[in-house]
PDB file of N, CA and C in Angstrom:
ATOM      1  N   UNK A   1     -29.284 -29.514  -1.265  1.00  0.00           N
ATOM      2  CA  UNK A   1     -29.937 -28.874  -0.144  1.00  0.00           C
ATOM      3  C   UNK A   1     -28.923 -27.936   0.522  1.00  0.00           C
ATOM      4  N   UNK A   2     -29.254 -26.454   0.654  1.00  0.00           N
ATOM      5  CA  UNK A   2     -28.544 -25.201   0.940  1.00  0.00           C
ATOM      6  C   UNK A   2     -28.522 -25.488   2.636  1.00  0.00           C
ATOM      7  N   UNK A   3     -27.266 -25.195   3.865  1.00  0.00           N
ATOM      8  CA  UNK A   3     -27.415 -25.260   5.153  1.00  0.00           C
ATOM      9  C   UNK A   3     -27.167 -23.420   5.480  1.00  0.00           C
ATOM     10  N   UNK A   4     -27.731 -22.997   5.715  1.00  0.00           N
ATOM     11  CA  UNK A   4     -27.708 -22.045   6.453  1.00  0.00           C
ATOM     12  C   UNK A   4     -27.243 -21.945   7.658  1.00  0.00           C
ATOM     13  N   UNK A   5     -25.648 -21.363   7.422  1.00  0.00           N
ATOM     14  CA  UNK A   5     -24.592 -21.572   8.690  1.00  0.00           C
ATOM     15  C   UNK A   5     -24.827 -20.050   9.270  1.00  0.00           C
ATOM     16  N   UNK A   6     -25.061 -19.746  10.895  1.00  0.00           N
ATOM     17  CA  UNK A   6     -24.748 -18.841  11.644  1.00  0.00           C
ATOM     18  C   UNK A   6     -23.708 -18.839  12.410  1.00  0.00           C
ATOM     19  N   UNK A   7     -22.948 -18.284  12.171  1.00  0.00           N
ATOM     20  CA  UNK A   7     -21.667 -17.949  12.969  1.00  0.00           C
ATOM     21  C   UNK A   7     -20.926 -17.069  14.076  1.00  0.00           C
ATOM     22  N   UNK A   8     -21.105 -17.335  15.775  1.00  0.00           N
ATOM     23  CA  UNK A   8     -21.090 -16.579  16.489  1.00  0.00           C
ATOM     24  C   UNK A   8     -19.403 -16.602  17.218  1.00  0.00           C
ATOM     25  N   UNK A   9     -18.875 -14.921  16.925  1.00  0.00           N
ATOM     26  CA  UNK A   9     -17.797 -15.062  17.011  1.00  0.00           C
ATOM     27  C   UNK A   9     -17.622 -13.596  18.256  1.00  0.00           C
ATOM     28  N   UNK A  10     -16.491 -13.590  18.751  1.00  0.00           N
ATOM     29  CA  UNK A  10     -16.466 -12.705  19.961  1.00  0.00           C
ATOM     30  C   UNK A  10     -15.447 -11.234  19.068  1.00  0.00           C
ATOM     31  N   UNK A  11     -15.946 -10.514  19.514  1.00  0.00           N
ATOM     32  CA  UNK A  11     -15.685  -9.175  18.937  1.00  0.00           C
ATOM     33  C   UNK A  11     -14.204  -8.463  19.980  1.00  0.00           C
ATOM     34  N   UNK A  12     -13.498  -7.133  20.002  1.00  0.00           N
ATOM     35  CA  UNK A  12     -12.745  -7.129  20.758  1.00  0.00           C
ATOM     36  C   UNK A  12     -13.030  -5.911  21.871  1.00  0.00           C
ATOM     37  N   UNK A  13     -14.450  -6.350  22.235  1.00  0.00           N
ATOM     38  CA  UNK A  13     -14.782  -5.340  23.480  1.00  0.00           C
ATOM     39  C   UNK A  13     -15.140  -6.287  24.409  1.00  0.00           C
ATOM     40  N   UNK A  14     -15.533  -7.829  24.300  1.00  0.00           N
ATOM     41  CA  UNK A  14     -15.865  -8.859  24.465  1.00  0.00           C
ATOM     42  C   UNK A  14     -17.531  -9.429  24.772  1.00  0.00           C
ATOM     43  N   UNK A  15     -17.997  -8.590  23.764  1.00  0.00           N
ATOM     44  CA  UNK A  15     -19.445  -8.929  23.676  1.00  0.00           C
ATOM     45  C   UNK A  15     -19.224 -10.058  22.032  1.00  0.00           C
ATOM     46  N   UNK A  16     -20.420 -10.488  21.840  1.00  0.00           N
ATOM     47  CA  UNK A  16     -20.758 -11.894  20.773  1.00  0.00           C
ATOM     48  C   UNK A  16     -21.261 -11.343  19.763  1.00  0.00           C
ATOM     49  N   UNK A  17     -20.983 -11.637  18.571  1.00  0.00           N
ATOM     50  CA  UNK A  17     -21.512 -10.944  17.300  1.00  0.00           C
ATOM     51  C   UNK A  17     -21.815 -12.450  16.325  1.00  0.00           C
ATOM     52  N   UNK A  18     -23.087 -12.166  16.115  1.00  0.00           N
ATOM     53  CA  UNK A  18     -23.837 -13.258  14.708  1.00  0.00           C
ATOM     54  C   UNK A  18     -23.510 -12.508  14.161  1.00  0.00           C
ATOM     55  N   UNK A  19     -22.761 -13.046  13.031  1.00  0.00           N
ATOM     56  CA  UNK A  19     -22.508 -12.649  11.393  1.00  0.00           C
ATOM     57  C   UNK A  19     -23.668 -12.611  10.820  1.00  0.00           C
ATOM     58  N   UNK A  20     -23.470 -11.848   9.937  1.00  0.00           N
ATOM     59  CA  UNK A  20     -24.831 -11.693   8.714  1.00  0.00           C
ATOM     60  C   UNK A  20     -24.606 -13.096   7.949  1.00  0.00           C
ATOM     61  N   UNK A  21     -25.961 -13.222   7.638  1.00  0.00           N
ATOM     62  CA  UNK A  21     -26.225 -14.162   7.017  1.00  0.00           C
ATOM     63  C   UNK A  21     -27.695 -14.459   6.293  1.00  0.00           C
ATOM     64  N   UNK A  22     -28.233 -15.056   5.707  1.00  0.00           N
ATOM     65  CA  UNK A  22     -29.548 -15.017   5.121  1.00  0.00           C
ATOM     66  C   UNK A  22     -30.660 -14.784   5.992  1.00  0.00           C
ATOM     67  N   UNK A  23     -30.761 -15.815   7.330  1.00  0.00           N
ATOM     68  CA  UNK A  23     -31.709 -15.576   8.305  1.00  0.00           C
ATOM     69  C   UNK A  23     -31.248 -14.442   9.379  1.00  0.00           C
ATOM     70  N   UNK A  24     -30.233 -13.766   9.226  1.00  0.00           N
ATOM     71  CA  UNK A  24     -29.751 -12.439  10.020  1.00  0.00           C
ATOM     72  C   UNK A  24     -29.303 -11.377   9.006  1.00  0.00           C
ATOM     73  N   UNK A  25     -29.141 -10.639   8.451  1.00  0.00           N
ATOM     74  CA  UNK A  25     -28.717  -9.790   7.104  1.00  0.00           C
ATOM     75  C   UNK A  25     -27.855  -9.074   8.299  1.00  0.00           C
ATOM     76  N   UNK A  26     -28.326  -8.484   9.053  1.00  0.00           N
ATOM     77  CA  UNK A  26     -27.289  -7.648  10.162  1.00  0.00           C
ATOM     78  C   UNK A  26     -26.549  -8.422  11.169  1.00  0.00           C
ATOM     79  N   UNK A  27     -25.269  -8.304  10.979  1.00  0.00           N
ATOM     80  CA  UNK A  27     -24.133  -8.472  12.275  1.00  0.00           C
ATOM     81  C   UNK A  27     -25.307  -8.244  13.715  1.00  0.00           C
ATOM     82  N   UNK A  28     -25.446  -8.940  14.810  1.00  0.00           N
ATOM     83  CA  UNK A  28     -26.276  -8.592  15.508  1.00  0.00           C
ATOM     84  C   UNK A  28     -25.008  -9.137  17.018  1.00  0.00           C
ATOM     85  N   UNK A  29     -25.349  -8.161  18.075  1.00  0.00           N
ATOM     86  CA  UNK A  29     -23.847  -8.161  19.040  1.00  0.00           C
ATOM     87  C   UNK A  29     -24.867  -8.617  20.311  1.00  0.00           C
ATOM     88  N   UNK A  30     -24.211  -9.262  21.191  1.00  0.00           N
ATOM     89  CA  UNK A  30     -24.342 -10.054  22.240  1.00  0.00           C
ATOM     90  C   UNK A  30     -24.042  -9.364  23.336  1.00  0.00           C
ATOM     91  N   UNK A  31     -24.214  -9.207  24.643  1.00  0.00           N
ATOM     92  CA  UNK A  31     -23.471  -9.632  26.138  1.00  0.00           C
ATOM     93  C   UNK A  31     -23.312 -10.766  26.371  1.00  0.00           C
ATOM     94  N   UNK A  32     -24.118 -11.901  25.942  1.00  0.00           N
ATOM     95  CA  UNK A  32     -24.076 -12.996  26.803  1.00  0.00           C
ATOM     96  C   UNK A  32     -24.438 -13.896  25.202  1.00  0.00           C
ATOM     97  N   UNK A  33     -23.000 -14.600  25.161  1.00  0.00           N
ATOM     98  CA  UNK A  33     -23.012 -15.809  24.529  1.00  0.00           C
ATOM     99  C   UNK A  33     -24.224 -16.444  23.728  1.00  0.00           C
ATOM    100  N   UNK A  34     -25.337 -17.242  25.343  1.00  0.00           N
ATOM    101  CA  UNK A  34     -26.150 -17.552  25.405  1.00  0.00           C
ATOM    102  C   UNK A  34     -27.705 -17.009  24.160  1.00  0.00           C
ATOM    103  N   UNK A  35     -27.516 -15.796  24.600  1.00  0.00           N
ATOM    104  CA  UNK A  35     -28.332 -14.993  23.590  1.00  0.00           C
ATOM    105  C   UNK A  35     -28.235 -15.151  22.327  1.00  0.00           C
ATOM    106  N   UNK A  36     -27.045 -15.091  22.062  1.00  0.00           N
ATOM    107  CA  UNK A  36     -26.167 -15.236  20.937  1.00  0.00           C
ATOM    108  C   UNK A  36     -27.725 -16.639  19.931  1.00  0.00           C
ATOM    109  N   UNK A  37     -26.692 -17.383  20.615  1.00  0.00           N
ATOM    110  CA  UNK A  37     -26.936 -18.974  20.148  1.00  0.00           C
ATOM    111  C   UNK A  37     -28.507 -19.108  20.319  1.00  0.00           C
ATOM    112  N   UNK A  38     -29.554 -18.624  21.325  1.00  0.00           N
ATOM    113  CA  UNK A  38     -30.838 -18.131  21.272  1.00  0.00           C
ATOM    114  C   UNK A  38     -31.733 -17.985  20.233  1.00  0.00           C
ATOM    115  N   UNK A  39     -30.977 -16.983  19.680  1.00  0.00           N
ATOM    116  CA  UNK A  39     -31.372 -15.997  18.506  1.00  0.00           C
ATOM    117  C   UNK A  39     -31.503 -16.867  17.493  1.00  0.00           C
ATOM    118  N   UNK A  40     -30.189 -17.500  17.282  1.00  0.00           N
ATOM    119  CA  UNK A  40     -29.583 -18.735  15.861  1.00  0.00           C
ATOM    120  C   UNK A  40     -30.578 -19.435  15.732  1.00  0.00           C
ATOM    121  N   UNK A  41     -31.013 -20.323  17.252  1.00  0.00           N
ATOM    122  CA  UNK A  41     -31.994 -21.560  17.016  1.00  0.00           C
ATOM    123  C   UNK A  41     -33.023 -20.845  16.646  1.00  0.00           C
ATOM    124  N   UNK A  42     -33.541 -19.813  17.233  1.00  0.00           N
ATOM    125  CA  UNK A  42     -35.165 -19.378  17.070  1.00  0.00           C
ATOM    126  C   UNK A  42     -35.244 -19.380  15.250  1.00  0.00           C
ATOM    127  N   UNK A  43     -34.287 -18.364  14.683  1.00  0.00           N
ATOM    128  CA  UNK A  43     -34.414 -18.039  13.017  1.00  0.00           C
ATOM    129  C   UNK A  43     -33.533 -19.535  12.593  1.00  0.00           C
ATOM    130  N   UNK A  44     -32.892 -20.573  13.019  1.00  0.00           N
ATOM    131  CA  UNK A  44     -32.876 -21.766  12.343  1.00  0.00           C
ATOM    132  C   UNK A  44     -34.030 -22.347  11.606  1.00  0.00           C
ATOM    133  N   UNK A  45     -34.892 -22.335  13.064  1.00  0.00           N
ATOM    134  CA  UNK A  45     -36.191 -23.174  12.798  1.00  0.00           C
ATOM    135  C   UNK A  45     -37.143 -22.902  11.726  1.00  0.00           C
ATOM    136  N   UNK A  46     -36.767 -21.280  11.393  1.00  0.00           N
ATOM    137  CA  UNK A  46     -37.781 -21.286   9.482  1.00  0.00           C
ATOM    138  C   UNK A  46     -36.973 -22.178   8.851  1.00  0.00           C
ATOM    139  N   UNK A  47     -35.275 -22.401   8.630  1.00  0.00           N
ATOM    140  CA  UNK A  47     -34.396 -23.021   7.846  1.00  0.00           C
ATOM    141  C   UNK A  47     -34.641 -24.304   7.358  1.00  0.00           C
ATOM    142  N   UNK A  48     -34.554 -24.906   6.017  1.00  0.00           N
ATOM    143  CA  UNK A  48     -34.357 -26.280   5.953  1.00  0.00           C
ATOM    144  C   UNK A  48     -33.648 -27.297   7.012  1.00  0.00           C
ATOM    145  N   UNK A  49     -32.381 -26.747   6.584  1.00  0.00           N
ATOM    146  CA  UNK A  49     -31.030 -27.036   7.427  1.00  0.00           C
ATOM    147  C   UNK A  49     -30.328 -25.696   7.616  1.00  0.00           C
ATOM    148  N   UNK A  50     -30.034 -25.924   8.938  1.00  0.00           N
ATOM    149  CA  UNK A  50     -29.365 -24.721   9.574  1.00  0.00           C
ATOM    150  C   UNK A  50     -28.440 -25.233  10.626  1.00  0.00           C
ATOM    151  N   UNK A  51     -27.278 -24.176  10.781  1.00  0.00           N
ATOM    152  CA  UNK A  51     -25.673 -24.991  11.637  1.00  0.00           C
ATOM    153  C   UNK A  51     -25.438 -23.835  12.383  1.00  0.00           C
ATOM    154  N   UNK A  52     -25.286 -24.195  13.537  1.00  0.00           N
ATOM    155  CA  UNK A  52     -24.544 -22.915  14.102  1.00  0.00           C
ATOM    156  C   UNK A  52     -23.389 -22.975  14.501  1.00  0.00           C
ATOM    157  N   UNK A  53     -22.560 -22.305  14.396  1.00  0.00           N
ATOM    158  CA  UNK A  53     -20.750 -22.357  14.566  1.00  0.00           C
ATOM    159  C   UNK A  53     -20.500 -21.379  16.026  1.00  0.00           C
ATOM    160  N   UNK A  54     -20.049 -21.802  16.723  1.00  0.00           N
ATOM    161  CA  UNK A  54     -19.773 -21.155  17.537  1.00  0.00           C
ATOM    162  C   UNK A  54     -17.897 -20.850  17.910  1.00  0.00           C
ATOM    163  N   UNK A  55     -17.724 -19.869  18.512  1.00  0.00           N
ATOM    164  CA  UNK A  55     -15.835 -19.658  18.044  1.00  0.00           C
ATOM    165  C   UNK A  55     -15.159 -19.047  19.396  1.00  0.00           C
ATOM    166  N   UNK A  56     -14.669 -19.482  19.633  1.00  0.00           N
ATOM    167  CA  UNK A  56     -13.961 -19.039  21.264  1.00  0.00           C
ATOM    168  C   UNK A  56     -13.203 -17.632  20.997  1.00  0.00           C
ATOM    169  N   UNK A  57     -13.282 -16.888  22.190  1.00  0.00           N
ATOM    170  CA  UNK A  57     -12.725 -15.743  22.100  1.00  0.00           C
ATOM    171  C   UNK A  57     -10.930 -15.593  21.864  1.00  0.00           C
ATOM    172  N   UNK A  58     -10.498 -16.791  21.200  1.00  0.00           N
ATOM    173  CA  UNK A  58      -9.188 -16.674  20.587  1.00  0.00           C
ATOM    174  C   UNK A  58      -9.217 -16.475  19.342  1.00  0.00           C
ATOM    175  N   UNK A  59     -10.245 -17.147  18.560  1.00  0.00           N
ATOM    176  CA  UNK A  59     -10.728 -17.183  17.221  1.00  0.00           C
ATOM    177  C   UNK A  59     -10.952 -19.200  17.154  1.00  0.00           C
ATOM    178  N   UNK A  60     -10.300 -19.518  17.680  1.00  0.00           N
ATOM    179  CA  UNK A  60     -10.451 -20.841  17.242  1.00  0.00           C
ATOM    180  C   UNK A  60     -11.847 -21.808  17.838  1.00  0.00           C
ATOM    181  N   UNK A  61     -12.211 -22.711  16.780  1.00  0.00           N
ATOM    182  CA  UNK A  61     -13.795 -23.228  16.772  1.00  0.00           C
ATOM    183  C   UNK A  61     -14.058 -24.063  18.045  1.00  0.00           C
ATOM    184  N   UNK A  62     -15.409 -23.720  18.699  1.00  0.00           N
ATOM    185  CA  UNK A  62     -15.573 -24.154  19.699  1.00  0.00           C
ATOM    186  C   UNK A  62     -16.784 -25.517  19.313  1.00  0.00           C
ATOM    187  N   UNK A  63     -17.583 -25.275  19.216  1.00  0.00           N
ATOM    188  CA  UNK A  63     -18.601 -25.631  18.868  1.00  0.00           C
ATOM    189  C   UNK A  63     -19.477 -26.013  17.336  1.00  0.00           C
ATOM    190  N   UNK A  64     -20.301 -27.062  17.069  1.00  0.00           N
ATOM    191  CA  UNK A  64     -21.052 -26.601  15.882  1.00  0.00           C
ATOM    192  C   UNK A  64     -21.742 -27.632  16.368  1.00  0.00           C
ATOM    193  N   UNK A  65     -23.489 -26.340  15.993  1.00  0.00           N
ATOM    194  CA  UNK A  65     -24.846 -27.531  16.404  1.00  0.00           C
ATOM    195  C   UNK A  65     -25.820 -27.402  15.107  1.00  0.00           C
ATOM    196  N   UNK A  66     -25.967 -28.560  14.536  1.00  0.00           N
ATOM    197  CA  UNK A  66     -27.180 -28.818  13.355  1.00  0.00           C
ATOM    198  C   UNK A  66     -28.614 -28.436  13.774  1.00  0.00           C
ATOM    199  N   UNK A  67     -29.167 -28.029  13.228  1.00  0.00           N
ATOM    200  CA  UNK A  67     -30.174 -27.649  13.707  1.00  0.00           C
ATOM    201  C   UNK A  67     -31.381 -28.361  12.068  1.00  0.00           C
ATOM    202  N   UNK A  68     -32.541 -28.412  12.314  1.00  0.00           N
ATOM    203  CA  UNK A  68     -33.435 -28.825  11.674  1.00  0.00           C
ATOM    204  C   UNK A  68     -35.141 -28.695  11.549  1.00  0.00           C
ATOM    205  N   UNK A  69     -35.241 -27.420  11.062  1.00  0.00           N
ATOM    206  CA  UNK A  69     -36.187 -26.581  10.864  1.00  0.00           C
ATOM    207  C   UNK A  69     -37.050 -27.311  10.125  1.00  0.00           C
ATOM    208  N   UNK A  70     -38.484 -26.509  10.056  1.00  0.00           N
ATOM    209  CA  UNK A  70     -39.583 -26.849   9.161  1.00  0.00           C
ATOM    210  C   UNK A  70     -39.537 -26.412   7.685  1.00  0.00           C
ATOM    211  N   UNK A  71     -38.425 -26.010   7.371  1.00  0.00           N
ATOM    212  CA  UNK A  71     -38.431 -25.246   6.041  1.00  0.00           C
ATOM    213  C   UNK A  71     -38.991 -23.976   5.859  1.00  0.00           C
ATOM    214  N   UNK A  72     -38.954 -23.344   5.086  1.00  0.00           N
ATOM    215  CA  UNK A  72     -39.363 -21.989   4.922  1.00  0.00           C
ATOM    216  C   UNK A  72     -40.842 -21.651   4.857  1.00  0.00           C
ATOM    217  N   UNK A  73     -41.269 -20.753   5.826  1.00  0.00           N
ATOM    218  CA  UNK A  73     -42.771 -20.607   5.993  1.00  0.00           C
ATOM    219  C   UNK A  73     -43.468 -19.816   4.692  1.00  0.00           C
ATOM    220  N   UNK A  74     -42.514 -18.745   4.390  1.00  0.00           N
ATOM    221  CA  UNK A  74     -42.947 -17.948   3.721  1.00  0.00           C
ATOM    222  C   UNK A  74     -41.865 -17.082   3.017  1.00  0.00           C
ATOM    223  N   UNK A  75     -42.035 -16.318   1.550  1.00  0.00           N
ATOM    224  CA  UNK A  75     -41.053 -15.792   1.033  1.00  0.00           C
ATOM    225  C   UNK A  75     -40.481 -14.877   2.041  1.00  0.00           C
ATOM    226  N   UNK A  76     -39.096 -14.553   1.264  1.00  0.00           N
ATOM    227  CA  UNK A  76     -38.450 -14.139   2.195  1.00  0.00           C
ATOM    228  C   UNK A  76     -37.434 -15.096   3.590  1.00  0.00           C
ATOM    229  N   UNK A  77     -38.204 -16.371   3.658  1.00  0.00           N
ATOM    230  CA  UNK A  77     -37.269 -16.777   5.025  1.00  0.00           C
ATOM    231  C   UNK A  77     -35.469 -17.640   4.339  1.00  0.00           C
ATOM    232  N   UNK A  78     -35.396 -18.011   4.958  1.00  0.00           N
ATOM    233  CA  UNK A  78     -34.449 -19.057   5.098  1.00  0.00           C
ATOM    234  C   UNK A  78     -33.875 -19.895   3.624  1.00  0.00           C
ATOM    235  N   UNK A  79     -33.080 -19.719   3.178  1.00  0.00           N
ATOM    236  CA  UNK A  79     -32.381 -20.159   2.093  1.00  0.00           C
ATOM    237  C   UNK A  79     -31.639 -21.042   1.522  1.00  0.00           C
TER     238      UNK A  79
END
């Protein structure tokens, strides 16, 4: 079983950037943290299993939340 990790890391203007990833294909940039991690849960929830990593603005790991979706609705989602 594949986890679909999102990874929100701070950029050096100090806005939040999700990495690309299967349920995001585009780098997608933040003001507010919050949003950030928002975004993750909403496109988790197509995911089997989905993780979100979260990373302090030094680089080093702050956070990681499991998340546990309905599985994939339809082609195209979650991997």
């Amino acid at each position: 079983m594949d986890v679909t990790v999102f990874e929100i890391v701070a950029d050096r203007w100090g806005d939040w950037v999700l990495k690309p990833c299967h349920g995001a294909p585009y780098g997608l940039r933040y003001r507010e943290l919050r949003q950030a991690i928002t975004y993750a849960e909403r496109v988790g929830q197509d995911c089997e299993n989905a993780e979100i990593r979260v990373y302090k603005r030094d680089g080093t790991f702050k956070e990681r939340r499991a998340l546990k979706g309905s599985g994939p609705r339809e082609l195209g989602a979650c991997s």
